[in-house]
PDB file of N, CA and C in Angstrom:
ATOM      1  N   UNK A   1       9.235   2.158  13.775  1.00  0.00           N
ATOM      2  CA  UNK A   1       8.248   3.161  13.418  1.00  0.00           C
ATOM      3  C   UNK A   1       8.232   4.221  14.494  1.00  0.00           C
ATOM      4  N   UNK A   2       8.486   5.215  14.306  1.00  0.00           N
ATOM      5  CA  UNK A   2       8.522   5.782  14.898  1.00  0.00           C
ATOM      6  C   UNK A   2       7.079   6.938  15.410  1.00  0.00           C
ATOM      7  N   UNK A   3       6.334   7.075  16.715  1.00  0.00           N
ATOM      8  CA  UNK A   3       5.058   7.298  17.092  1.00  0.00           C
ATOM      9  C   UNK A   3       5.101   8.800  18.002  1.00  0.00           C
ATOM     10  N   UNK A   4       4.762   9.651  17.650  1.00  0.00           N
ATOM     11  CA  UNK A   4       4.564  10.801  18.197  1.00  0.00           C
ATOM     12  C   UNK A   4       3.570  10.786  19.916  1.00  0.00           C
ATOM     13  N   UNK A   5       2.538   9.752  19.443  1.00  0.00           N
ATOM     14  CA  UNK A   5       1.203   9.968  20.350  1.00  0.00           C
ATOM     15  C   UNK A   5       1.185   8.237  20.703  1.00  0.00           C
ATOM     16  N   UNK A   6       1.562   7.842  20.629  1.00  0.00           N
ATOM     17  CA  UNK A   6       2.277   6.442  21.356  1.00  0.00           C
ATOM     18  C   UNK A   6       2.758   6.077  22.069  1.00  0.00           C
ATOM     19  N   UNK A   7       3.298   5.370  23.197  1.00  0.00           N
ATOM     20  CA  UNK A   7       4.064   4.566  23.594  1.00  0.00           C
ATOM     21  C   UNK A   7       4.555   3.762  23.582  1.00  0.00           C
ATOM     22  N   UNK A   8       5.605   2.861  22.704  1.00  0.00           N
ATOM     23  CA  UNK A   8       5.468   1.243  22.374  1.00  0.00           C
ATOM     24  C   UNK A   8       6.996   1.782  22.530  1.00  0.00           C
ATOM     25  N   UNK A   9       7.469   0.046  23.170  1.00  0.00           N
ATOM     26  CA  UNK A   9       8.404  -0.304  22.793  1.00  0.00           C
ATOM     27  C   UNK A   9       9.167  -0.353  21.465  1.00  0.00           C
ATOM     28  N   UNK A  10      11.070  -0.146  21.501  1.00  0.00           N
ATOM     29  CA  UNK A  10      11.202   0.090  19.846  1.00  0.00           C
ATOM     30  C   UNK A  10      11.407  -0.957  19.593  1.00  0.00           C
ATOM     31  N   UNK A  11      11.475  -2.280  19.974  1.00  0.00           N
ATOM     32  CA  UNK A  11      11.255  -3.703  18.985  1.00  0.00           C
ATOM     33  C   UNK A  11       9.732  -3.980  19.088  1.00  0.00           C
ATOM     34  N   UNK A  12       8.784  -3.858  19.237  1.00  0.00           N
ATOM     35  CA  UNK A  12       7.122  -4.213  19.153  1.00  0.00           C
ATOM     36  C   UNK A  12       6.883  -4.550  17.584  1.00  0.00           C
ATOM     37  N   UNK A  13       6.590  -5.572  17.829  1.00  0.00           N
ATOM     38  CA  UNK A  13       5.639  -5.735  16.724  1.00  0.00           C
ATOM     39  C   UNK A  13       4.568  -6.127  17.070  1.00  0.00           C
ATOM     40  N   UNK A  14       3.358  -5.943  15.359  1.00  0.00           N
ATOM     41  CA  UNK A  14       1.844  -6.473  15.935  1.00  0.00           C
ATOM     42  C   UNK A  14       1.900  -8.301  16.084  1.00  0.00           C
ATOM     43  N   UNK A  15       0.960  -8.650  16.519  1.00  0.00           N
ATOM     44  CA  UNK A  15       0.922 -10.208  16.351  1.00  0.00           C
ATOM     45  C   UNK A  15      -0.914 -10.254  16.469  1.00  0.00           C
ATOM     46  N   UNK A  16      -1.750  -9.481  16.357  1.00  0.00           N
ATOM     47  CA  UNK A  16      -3.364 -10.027  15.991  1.00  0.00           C
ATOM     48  C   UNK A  16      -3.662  -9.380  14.984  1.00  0.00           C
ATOM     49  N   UNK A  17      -4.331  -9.762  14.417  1.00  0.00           N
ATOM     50  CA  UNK A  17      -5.111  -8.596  13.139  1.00  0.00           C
ATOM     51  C   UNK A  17      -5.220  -7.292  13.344  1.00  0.00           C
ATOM     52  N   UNK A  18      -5.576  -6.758  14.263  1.00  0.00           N
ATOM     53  CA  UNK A  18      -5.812  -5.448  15.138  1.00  0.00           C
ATOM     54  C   UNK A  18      -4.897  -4.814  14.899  1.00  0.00           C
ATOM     55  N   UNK A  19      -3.818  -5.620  15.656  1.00  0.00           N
ATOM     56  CA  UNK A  19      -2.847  -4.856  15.655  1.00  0.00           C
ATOM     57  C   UNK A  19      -2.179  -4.799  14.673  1.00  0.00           C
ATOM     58  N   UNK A  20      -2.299  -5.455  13.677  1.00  0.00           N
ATOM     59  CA  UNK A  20      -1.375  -5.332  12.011  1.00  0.00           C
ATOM     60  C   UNK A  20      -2.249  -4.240  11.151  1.00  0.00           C
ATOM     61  N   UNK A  21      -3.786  -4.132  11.459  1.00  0.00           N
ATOM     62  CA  UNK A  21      -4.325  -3.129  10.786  1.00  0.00           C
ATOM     63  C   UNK A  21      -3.403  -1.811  10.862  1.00  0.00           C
ATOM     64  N   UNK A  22      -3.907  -1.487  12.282  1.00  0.00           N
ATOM     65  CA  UNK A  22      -3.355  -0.266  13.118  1.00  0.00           C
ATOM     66  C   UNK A  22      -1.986   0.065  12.477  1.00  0.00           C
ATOM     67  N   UNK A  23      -1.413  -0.860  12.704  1.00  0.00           N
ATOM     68  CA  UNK A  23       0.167  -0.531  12.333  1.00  0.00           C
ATOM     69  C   UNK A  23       0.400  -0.381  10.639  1.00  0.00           C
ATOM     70  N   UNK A  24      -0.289  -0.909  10.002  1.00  0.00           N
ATOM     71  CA  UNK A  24       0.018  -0.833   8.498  1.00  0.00           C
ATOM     72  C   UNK A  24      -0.711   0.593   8.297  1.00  0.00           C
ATOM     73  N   UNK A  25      -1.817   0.764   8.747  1.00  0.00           N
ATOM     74  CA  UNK A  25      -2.897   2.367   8.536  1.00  0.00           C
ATOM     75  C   UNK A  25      -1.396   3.109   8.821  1.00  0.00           C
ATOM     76  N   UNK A  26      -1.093   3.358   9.621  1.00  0.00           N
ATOM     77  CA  UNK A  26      -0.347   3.988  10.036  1.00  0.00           C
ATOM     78  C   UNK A  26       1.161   4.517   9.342  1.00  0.00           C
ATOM     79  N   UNK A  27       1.331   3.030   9.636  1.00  0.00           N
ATOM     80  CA  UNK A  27       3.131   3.529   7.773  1.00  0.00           C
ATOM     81  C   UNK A  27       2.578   3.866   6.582  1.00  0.00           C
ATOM     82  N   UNK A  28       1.278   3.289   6.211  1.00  0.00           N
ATOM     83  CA  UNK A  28       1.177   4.084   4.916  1.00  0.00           C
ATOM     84  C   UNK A  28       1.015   5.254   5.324  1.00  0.00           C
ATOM     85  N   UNK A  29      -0.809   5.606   5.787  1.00  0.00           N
ATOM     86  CA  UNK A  29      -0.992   7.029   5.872  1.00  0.00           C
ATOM     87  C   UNK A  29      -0.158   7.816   6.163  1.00  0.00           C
ATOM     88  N   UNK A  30       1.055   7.503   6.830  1.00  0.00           N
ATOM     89  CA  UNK A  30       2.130   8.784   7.089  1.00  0.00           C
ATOM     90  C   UNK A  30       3.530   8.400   6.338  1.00  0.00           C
ATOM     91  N   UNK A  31       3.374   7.967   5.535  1.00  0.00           N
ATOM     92  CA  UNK A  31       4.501   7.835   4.460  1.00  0.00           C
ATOM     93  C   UNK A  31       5.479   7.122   5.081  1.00  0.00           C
ATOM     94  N   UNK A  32       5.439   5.798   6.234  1.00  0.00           N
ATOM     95  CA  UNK A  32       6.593   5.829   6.389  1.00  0.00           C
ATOM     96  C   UNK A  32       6.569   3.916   5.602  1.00  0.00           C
ATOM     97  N   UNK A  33       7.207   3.677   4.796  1.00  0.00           N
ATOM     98  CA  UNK A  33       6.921   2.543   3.743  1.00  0.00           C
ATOM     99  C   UNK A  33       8.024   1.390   4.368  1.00  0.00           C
ATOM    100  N   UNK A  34       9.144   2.205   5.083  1.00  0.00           N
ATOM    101  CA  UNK A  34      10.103   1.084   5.792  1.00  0.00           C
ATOM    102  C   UNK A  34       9.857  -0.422   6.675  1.00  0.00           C
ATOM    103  N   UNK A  35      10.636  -1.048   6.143  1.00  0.00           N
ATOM    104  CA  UNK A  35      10.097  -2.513   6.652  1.00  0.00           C
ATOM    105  C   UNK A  35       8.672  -2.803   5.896  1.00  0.00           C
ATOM    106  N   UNK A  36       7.928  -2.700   5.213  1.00  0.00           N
ATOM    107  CA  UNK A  36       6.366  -2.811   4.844  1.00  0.00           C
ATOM    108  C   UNK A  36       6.237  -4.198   3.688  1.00  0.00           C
ATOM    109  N   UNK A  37       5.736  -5.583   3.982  1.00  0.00           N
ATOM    110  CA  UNK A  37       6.144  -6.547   2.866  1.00  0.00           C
ATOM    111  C   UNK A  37       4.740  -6.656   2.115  1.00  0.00           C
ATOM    112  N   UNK A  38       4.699  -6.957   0.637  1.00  0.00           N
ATOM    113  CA  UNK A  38       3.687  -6.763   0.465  1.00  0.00           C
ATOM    114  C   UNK A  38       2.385  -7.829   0.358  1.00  0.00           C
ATOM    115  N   UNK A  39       3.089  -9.286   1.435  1.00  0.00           N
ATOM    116  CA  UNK A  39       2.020 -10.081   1.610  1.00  0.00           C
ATOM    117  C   UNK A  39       1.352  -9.762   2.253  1.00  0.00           C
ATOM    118  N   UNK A  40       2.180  -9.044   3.404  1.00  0.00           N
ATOM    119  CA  UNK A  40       1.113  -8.515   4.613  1.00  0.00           C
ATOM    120  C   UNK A  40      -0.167  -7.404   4.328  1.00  0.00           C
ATOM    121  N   UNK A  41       0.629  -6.653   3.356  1.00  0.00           N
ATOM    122  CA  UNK A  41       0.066  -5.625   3.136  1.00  0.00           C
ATOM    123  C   UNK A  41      -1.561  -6.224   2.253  1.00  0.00           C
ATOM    124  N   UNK A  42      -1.290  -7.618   1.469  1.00  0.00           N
ATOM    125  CA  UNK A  42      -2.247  -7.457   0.747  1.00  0.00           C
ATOM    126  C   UNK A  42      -3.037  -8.487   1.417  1.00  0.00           C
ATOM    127  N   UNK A  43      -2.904  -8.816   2.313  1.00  0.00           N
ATOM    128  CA  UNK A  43      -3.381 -10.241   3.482  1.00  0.00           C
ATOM    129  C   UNK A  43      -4.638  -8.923   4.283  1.00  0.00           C
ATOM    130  N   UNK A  44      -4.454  -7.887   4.348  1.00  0.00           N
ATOM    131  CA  UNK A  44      -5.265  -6.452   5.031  1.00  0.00           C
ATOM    132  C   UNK A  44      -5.902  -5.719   4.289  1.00  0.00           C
ATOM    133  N   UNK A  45      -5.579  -5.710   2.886  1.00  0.00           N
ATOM    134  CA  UNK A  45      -5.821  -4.847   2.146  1.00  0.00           C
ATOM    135  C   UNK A  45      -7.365  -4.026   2.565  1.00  0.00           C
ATOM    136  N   UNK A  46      -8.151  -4.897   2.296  1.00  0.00           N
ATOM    137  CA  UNK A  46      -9.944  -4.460   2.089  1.00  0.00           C
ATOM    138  C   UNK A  46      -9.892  -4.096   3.448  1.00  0.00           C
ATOM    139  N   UNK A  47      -8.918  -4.609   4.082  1.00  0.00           N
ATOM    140  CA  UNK A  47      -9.761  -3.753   5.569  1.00  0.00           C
ATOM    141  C   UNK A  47      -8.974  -1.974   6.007  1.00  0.00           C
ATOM    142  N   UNK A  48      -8.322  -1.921   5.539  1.00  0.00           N
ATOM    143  CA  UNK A  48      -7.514  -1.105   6.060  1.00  0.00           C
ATOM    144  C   UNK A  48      -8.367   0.322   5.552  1.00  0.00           C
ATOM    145  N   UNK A  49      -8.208   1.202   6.443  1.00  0.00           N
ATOM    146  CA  UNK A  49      -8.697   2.624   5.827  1.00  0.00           C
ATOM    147  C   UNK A  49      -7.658   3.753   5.304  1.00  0.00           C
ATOM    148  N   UNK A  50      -7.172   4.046   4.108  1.00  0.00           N
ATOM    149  CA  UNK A  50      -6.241   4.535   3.836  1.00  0.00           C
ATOM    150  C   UNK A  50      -6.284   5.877   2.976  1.00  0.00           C
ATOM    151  N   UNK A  51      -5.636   6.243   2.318  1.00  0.00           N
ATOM    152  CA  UNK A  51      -6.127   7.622   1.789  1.00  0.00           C
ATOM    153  C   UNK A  51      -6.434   7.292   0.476  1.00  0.00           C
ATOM    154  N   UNK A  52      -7.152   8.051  -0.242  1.00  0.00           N
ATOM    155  CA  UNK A  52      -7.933   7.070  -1.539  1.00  0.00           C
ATOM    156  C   UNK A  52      -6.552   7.176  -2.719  1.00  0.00           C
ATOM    157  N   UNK A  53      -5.636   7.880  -2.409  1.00  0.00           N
ATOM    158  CA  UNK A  53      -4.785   7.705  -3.578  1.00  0.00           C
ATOM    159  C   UNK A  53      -3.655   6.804  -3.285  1.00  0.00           C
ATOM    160  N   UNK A  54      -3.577   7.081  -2.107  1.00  0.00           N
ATOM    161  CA  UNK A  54      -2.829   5.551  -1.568  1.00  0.00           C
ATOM    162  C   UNK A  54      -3.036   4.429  -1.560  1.00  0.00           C
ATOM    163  N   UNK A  55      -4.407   4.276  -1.640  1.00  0.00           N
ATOM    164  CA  UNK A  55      -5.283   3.120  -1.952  1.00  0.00           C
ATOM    165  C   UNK A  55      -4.835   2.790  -3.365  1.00  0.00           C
ATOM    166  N   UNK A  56      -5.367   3.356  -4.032  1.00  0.00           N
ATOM    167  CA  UNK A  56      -5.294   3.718  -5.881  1.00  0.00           C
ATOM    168  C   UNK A  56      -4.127   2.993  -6.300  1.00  0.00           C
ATOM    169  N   UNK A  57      -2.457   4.033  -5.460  1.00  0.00           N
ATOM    170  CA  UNK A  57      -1.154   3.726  -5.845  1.00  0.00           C
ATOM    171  C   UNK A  57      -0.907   1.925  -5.354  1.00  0.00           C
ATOM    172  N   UNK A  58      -1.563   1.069  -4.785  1.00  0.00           N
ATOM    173  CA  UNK A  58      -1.244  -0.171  -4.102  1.00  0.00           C
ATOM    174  C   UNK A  58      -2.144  -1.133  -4.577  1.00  0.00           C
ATOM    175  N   UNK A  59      -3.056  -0.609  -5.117  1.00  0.00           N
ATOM    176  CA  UNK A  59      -3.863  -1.749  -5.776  1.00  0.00           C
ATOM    177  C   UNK A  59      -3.420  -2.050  -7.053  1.00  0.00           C
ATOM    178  N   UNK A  60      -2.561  -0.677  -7.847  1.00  0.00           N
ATOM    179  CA  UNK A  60      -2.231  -0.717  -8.720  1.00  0.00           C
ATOM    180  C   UNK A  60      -0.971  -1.552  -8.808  1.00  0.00           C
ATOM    181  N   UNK A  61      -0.418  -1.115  -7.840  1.00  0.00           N
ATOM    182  CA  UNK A  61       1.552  -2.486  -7.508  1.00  0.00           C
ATOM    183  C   UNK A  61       1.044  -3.704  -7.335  1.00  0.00           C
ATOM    184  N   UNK A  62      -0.299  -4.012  -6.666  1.00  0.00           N
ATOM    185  CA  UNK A  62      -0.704  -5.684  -6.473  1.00  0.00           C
ATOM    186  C   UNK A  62      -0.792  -6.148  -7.561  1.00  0.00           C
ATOM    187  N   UNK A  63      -1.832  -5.262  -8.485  1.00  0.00           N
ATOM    188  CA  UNK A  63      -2.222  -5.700  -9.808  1.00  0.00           C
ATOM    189  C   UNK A  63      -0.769  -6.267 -11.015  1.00  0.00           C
ATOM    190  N   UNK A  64       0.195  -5.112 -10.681  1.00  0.00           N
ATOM    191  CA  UNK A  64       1.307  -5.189 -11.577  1.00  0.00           C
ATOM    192  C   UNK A  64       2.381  -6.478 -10.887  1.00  0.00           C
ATOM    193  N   UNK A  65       2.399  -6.752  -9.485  1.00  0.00           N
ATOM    194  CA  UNK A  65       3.095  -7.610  -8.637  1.00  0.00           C
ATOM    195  C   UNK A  65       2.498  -8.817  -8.814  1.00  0.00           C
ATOM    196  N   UNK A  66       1.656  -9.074  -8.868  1.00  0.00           N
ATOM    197  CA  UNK A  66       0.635 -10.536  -8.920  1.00  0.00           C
ATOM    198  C   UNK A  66       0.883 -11.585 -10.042  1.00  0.00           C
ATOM    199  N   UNK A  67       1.070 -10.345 -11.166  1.00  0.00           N
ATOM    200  CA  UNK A  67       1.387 -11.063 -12.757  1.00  0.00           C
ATOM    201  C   UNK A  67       2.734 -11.027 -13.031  1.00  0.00           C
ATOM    202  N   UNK A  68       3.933 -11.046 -11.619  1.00  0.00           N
ATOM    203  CA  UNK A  68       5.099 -11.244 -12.077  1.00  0.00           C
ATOM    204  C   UNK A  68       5.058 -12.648 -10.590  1.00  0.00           C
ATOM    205  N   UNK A  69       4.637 -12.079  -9.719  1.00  0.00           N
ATOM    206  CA  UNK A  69       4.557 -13.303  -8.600  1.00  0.00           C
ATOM    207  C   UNK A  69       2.757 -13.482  -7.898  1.00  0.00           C
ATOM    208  N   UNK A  70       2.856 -15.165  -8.067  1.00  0.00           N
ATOM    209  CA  UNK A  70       1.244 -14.987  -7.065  1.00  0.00           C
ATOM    210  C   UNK A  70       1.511 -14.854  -5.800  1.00  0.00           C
ATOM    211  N   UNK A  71       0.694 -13.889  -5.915  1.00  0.00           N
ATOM    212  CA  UNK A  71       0.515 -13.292  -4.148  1.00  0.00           C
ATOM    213  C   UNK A  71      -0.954 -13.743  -3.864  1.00  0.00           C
TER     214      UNK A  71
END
């Protein structure tokens, strides 16, 4: 992921909740969707603050993803 106003190492990943929020807010709100799985994504969902149509577009793939696999 690449961070303008950051500093992180380029292998970092998150490992607390915190830090998986942060980091998922982040690839969505700025479009970057690479690497993104969507257990994680939906393991955060309610917490995350995202843009309301981005919101919209992902609740809608859970909804359609769920009834082909349980997530």
């Amino acid at each position: 992921m690449y961070n303008w106003d950051y500093k992180i190492k380029k292998n970092w990943k998150p490992k607390t909740d915190r830090e998986w929020i942060w980091y998922l807010e982040r690839k969505i709100n700025y479009d970057d969707w690479k690497k993104l799985r969507p257990l994680i994504i939906a393991k955060y969902f309610n917490r995350l603050k995202l843009d309301p149509g981005k919101k919209l577009l992902l609740k809608t793939y859970f909804k359609i993803y769920g009834k082909k696999r349980k997530v």
